[in-house]
Protein backbone atom coordinates (compact mmCIF):
# COMPACT_ATOMS: atom_id res chain seq x y z
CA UNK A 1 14.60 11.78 -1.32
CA UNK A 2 16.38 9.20 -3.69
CA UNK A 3 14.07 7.07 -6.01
CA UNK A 4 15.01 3.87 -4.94
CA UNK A 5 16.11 2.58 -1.41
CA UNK A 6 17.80 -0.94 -0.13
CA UNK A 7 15.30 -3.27 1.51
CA UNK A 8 16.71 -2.83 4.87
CA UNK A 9 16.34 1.55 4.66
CA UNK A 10 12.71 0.94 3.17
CA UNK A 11 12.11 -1.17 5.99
CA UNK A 12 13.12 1.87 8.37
CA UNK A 13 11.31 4.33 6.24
CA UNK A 14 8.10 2.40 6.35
CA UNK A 15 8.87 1.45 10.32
CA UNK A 16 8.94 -2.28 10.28
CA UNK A 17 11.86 -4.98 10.30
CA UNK A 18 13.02 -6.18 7.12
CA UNK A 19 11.71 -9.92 7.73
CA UNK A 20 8.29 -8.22 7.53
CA UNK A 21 8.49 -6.15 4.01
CA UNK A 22 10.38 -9.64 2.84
CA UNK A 23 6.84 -11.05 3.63
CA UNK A 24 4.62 -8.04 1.82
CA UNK A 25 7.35 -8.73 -1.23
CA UNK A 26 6.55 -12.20 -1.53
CA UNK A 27 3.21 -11.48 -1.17
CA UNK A 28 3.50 -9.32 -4.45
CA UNK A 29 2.36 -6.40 -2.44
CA UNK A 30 5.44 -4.75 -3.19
CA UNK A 31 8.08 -4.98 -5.98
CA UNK A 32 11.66 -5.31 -6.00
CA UNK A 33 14.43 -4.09 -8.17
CA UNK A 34 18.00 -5.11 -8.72
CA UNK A 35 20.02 -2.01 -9.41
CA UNK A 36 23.54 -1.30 -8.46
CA UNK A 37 24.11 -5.06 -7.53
CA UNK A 38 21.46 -5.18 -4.65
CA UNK A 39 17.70 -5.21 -4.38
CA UNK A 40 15.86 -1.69 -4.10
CA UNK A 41 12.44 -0.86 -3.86
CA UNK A 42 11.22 2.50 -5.27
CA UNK A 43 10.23 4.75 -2.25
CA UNK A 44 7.14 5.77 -3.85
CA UNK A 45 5.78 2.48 -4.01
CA UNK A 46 7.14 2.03 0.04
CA UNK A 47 4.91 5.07 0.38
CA UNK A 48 1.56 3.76 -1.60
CA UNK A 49 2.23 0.38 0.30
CA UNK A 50 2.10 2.84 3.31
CA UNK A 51 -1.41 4.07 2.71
CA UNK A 52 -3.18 0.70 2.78
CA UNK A 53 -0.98 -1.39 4.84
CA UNK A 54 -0.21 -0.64 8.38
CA UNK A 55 3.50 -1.27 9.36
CA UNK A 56 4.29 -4.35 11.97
CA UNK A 57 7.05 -5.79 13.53
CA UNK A 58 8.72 -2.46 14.14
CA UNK A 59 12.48 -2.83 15.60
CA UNK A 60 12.67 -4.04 19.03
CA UNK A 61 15.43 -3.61 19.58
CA UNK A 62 14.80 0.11 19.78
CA UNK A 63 11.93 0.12 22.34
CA UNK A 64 12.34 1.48 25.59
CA UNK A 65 12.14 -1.35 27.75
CA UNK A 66 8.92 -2.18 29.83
CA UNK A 67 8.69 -2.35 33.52
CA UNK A 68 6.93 -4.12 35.52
């Protein structure tokens, strides 16, 4: 597994959209890098975020759809 992901793979990795680890960022929950001209987090600190914060907002559009 590579050290550092983009936002938007962390976001699949931890199973949430990327609006909602934008949120835990700005919270300071989470740190950001810049490295090779985008922002990456470091997967082990996806994974720590993992233990104590439950994902939301996972990807909709993905979900089987509900009937009625």
């Amino acid at each position: 597994m590579p050290e550092f992901v983009k936002v938007s793979e962390a976001a699949k990795l931890y199973g949430c959209t990327t609006q909602n680890l934008y949120k835990h960022i700005r919270k300071g929950n989470l740190r950001t890098y810049h490295r090779f001209g985008t922002r990456v987090v470091r997967v082990d600190e996806l994974m720590e975020l993992a233990e104590f914060v439950e994902p939301r907002g996972d990807n909709r559009k993905h979900m089987p759809k509900m009937s009625c």
